[in-house]
C-alpha atoms as a PDB file:
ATOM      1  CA  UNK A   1       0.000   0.000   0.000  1.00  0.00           C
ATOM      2  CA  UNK A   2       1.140   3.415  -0.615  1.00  0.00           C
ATOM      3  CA  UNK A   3       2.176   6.035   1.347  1.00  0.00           C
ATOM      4  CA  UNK A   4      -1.175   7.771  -0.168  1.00  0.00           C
ATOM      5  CA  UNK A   5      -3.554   5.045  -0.082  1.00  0.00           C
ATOM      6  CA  UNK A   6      -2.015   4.531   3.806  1.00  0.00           C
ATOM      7  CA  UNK A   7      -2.824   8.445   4.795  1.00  0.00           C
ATOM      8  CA  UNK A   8      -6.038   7.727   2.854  1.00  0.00           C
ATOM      9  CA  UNK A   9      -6.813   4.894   5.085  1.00  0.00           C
ATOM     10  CA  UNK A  10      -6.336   6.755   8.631  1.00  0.00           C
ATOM     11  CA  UNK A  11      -8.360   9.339   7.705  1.00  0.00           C
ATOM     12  CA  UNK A  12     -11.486   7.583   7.101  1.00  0.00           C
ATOM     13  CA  UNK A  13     -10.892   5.125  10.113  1.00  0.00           C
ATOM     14  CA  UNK A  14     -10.398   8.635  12.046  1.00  0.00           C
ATOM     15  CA  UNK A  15     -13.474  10.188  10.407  1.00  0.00           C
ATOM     16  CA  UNK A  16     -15.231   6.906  11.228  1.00  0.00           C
ATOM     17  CA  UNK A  17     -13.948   7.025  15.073  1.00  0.00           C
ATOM     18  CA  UNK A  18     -15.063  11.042  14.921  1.00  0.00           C
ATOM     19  CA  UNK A  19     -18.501   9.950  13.860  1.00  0.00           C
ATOM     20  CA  UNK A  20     -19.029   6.972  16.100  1.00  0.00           C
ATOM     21  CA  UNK A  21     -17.900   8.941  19.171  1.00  0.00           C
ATOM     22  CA  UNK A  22     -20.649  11.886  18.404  1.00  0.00           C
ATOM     23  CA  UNK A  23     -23.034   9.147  17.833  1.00  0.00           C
ATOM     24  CA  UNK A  24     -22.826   8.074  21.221  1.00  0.00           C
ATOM     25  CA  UNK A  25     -22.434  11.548  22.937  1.00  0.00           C
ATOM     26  CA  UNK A  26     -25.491  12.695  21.268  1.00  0.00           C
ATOM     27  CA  UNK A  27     -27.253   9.353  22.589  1.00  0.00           C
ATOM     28  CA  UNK A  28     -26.254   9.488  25.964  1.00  0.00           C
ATOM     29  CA  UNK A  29     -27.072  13.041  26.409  1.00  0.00           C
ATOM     30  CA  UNK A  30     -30.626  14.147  27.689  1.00  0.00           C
ATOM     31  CA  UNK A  31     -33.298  14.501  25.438  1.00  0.00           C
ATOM     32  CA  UNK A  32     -34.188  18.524  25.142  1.00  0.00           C
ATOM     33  CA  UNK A  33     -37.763  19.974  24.077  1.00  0.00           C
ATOM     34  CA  UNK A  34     -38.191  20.648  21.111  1.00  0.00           C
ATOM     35  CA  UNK A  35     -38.922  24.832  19.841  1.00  0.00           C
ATOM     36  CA  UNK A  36     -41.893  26.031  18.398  1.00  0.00           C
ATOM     37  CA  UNK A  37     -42.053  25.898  14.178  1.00  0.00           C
ATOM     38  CA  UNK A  38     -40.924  29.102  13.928  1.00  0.00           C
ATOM     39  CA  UNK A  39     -36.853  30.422  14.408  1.00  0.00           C
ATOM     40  CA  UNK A  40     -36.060  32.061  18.081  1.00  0.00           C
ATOM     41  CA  UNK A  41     -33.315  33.738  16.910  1.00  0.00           C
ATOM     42  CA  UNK A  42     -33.437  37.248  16.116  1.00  0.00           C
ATOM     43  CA  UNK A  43     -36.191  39.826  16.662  1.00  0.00           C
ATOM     44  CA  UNK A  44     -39.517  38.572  18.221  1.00  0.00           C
ATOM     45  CA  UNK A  45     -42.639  39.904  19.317  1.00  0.00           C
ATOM     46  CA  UNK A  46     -43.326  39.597  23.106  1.00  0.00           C
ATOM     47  CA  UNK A  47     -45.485  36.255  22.479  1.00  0.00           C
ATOM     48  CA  UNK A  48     -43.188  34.524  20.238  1.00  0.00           C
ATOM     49  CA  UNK A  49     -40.383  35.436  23.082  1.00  0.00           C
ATOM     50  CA  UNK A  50     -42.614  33.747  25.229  1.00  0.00           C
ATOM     51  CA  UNK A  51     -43.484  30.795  23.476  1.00  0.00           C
ATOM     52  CA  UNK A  52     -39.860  30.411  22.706  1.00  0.00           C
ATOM     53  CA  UNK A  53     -39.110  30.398  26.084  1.00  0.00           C
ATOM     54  CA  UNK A  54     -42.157  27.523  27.673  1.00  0.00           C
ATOM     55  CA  UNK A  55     -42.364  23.766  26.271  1.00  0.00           C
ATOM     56  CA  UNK A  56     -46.254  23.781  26.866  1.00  0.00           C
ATOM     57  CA  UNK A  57     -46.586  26.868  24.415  1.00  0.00           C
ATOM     58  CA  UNK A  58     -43.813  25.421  21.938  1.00  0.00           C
ATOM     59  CA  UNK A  59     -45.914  22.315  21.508  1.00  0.00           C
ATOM     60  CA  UNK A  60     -49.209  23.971  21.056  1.00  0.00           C
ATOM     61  CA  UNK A  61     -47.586  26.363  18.152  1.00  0.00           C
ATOM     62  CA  UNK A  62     -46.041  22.925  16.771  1.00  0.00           C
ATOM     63  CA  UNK A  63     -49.296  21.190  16.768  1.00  0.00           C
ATOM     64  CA  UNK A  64     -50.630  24.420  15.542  1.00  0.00           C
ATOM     65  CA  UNK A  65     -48.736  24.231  12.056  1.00  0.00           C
ATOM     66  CA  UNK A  66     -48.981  20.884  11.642  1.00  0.00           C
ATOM     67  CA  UNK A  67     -52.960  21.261  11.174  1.00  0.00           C
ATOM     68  CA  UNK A  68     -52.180  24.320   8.809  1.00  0.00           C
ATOM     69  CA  UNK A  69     -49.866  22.071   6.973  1.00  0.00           C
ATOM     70  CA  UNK A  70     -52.420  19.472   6.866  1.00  0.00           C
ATOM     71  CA  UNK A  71     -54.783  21.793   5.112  1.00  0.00           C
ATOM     72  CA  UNK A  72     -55.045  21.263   1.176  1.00  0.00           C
ATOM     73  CA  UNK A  73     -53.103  23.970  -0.929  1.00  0.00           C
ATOM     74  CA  UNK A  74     -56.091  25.401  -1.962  1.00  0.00           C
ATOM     75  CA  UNK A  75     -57.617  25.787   1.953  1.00  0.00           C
ATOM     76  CA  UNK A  76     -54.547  27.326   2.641  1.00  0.00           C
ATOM     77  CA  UNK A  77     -54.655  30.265   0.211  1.00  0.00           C
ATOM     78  CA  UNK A  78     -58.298  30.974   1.961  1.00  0.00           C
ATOM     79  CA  UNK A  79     -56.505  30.694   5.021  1.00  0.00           C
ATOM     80  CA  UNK A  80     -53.842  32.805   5.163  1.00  0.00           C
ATOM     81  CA  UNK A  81     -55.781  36.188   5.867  1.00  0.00           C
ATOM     82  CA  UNK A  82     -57.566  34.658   9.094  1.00  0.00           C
ATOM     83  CA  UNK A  83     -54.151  33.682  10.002  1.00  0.00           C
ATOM     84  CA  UNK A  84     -52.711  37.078   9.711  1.00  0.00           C
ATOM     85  CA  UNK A  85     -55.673  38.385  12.087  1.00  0.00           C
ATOM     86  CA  UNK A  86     -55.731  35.514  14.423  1.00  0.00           C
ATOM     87  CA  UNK A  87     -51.574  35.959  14.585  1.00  0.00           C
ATOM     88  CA  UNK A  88     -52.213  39.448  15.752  1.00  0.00           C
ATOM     89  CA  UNK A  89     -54.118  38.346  17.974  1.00  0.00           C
ATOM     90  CA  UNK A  90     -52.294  35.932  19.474  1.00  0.00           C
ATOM     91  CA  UNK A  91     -49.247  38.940  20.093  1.00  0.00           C
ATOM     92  CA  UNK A  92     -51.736  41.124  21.451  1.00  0.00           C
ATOM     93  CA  UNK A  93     -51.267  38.735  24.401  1.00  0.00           C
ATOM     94  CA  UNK A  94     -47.756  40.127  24.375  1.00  0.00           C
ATOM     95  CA  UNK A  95     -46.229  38.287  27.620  1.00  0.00           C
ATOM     96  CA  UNK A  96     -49.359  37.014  29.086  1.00  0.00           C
ATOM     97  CA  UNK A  97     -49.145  32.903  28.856  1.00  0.00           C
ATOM     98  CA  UNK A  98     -52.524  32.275  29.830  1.00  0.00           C
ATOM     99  CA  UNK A  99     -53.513  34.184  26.809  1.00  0.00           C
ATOM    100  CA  UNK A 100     -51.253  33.207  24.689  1.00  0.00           C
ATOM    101  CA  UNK A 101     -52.401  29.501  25.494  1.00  0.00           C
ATOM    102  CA  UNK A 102     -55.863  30.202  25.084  1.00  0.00           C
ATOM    103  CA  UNK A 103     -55.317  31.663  21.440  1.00  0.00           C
ATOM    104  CA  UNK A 104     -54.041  28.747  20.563  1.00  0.00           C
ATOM    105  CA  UNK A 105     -56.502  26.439  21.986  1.00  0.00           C
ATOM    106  CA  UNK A 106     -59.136  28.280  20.486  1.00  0.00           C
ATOM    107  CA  UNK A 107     -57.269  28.037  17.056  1.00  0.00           C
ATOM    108  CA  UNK A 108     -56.717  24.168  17.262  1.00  0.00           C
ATOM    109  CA  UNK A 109     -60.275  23.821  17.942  1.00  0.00           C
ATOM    110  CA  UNK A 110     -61.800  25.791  15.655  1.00  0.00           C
ATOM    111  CA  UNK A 111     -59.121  24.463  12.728  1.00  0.00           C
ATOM    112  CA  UNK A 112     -60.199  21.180  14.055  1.00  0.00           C
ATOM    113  CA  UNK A 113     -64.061  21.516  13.159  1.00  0.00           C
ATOM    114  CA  UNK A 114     -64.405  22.075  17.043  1.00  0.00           C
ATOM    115  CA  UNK A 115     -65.760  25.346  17.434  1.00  0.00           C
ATOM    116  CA  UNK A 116     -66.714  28.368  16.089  1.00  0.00           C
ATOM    117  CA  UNK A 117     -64.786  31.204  14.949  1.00  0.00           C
ATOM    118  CA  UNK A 118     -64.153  32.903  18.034  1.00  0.00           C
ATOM    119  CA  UNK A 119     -65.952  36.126  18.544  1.00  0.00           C
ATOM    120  CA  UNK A 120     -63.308  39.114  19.524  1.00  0.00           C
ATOM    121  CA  UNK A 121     -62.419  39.778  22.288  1.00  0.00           C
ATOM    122  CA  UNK A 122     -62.508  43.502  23.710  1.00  0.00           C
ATOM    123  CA  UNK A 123     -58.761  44.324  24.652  1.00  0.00           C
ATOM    124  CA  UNK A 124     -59.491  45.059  28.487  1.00  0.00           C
ATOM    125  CA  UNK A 125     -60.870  41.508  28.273  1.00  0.00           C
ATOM    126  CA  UNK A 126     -58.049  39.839  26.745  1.00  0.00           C
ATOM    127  CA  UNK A 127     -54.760  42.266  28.590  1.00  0.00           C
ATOM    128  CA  UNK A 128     -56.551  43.742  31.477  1.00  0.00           C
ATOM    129  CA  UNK A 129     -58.398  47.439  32.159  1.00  0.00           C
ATOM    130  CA  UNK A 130     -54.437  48.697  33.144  1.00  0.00           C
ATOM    131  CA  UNK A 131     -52.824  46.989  29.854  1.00  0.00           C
ATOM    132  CA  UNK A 132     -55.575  48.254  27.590  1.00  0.00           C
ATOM    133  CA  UNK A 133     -55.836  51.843  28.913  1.00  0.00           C
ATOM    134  CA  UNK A 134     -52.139  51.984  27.843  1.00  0.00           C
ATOM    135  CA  UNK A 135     -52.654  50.667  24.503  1.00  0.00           C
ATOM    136  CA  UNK A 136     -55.633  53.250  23.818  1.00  0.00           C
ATOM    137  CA  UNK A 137     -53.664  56.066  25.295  1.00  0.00           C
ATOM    138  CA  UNK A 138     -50.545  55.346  22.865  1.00  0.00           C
ATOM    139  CA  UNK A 139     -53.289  55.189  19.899  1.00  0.00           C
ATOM    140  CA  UNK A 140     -55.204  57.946  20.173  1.00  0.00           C
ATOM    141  CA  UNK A 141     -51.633  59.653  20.878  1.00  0.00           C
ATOM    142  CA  UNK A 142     -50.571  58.426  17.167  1.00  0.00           C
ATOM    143  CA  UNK A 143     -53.403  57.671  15.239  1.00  0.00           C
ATOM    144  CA  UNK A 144     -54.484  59.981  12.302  1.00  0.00           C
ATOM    145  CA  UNK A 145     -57.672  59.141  11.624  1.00  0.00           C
ATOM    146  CA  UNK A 146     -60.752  60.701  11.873  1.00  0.00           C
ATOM    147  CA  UNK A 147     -62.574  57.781  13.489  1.00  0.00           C
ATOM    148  CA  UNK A 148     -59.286  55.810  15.373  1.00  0.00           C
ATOM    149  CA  UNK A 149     -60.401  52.187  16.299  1.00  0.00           C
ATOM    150  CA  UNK A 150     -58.856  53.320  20.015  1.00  0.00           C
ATOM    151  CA  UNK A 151     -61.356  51.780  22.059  1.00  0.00           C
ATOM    152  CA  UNK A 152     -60.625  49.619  24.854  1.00  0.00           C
ATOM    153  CA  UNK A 153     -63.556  47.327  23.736  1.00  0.00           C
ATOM    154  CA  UNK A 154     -61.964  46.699  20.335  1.00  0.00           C
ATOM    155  CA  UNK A 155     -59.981  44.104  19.539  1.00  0.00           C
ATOM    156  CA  UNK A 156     -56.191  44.518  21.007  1.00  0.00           C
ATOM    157  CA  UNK A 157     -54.782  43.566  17.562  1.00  0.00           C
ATOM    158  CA  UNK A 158     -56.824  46.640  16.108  1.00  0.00           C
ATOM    159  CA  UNK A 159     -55.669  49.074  18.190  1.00  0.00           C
ATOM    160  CA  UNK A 160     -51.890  47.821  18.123  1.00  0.00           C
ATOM    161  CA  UNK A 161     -52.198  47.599  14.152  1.00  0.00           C
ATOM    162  CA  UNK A 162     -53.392  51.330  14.052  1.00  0.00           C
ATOM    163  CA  UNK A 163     -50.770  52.294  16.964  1.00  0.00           C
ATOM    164  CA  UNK A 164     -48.126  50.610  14.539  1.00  0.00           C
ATOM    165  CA  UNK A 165     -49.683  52.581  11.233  1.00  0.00           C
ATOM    166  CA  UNK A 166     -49.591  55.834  13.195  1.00  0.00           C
ATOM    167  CA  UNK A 167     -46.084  55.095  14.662  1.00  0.00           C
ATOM    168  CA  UNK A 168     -45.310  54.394  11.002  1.00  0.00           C
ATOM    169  CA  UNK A 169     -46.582  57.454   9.634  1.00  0.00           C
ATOM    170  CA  UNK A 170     -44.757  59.800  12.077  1.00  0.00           C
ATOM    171  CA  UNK A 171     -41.501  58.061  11.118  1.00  0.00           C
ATOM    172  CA  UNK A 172     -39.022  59.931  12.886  1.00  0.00           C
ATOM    173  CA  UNK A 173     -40.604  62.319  15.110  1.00  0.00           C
ATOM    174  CA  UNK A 174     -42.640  59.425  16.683  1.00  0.00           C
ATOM    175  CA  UNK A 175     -42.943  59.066  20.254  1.00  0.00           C
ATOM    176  CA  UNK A 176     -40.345  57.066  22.146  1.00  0.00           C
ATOM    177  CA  UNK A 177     -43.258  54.215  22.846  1.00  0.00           C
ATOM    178  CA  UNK A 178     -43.232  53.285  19.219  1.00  0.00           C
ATOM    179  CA  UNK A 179     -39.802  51.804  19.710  1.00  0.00           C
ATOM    180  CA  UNK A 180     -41.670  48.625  20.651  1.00  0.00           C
ATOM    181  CA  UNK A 181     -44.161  48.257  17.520  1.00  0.00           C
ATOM    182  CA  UNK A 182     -41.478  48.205  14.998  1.00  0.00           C
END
């Protein structure tokens, strides 16, 4: 054998040995939970934080996509508007888990055949009276429009989605509170 074929040889029972020893340190260490579907990395919304950070709320958003994925191509197209809302919904939570949890139980279900869609749910309701006096102080602060949806017995995704138009709008000159709805 030559000198090559010998150097040849070592490496792959080396690569071999480098393999079969990450095999078994992978197998002996302890099984971790998986994530939700989506990437924790990088810039998150204060629900997706908080799913990222609790199992129980990982596994719901898991079982969560694998329905939509379930759907027919077609479905999904119909789909994907609701799921914009109900998403904003679900963040309106922000970091409350009990919310958060609820969203998605309510999803499953009614994605299951289970329930109706789910009527919505005033923002002092869904956040709390202190939470939701916040939110429709910051919109009415920001807002442009003639008729501002800045109502604490609208929807919490409305009035976030208008604070985040009007925070838009200002650009620049935008009070510091708008930080947090880019």
């Amino acid at each position: 054998m030559s000198n090559v074929n010998a150097r040849r040889a070592v490496m792959q029972i080396a690569a071999a040995a480098v393999g079969a020893v990450a095999l078994i340190g992978v197998s002996a260490m302890p099984a971790t939970a998986a994530g939700p579907s989506f990437s924790c990395a990088g810039n998150l919304a204060p629900a997706e934080a908080v799913i990222c950070s609790d199992d129980s709320l990982a596994a719901l958003d898991r079982t969560y996509t694998r329905m939509l994925d379930s759907f027919p191509a077609g479905e999904k197209r119909t789909l994907i508007g609701v799921q914009k809302a109900w998403v904003a919904r679900r963040d309106a939570c922000r970091t409350d888990k009990n919310c958060i949890r609820a969203a998605y139980t309510a999803r499953i279900a009614q994605l299951h055949g289970g329930g109706p869609a789910p009527a919505p749910m005033s923002c002092a309701a869904s956040v709390g009276a202190a939470q939701a006096a916040i939110y429709v102080r910051q919109c009415a602060e920001v807002s442009p429009a003639t008729h501002p949806p800045c109502n604490a017995s609208n929807a919490c995704a409305l009035i976030i989605s208008e604070i985040k138009r009007g925070c838009g709008l200002i650009g620049s000159r935008a009070p510091a509170f708008c930080a947090a709805y880019r």
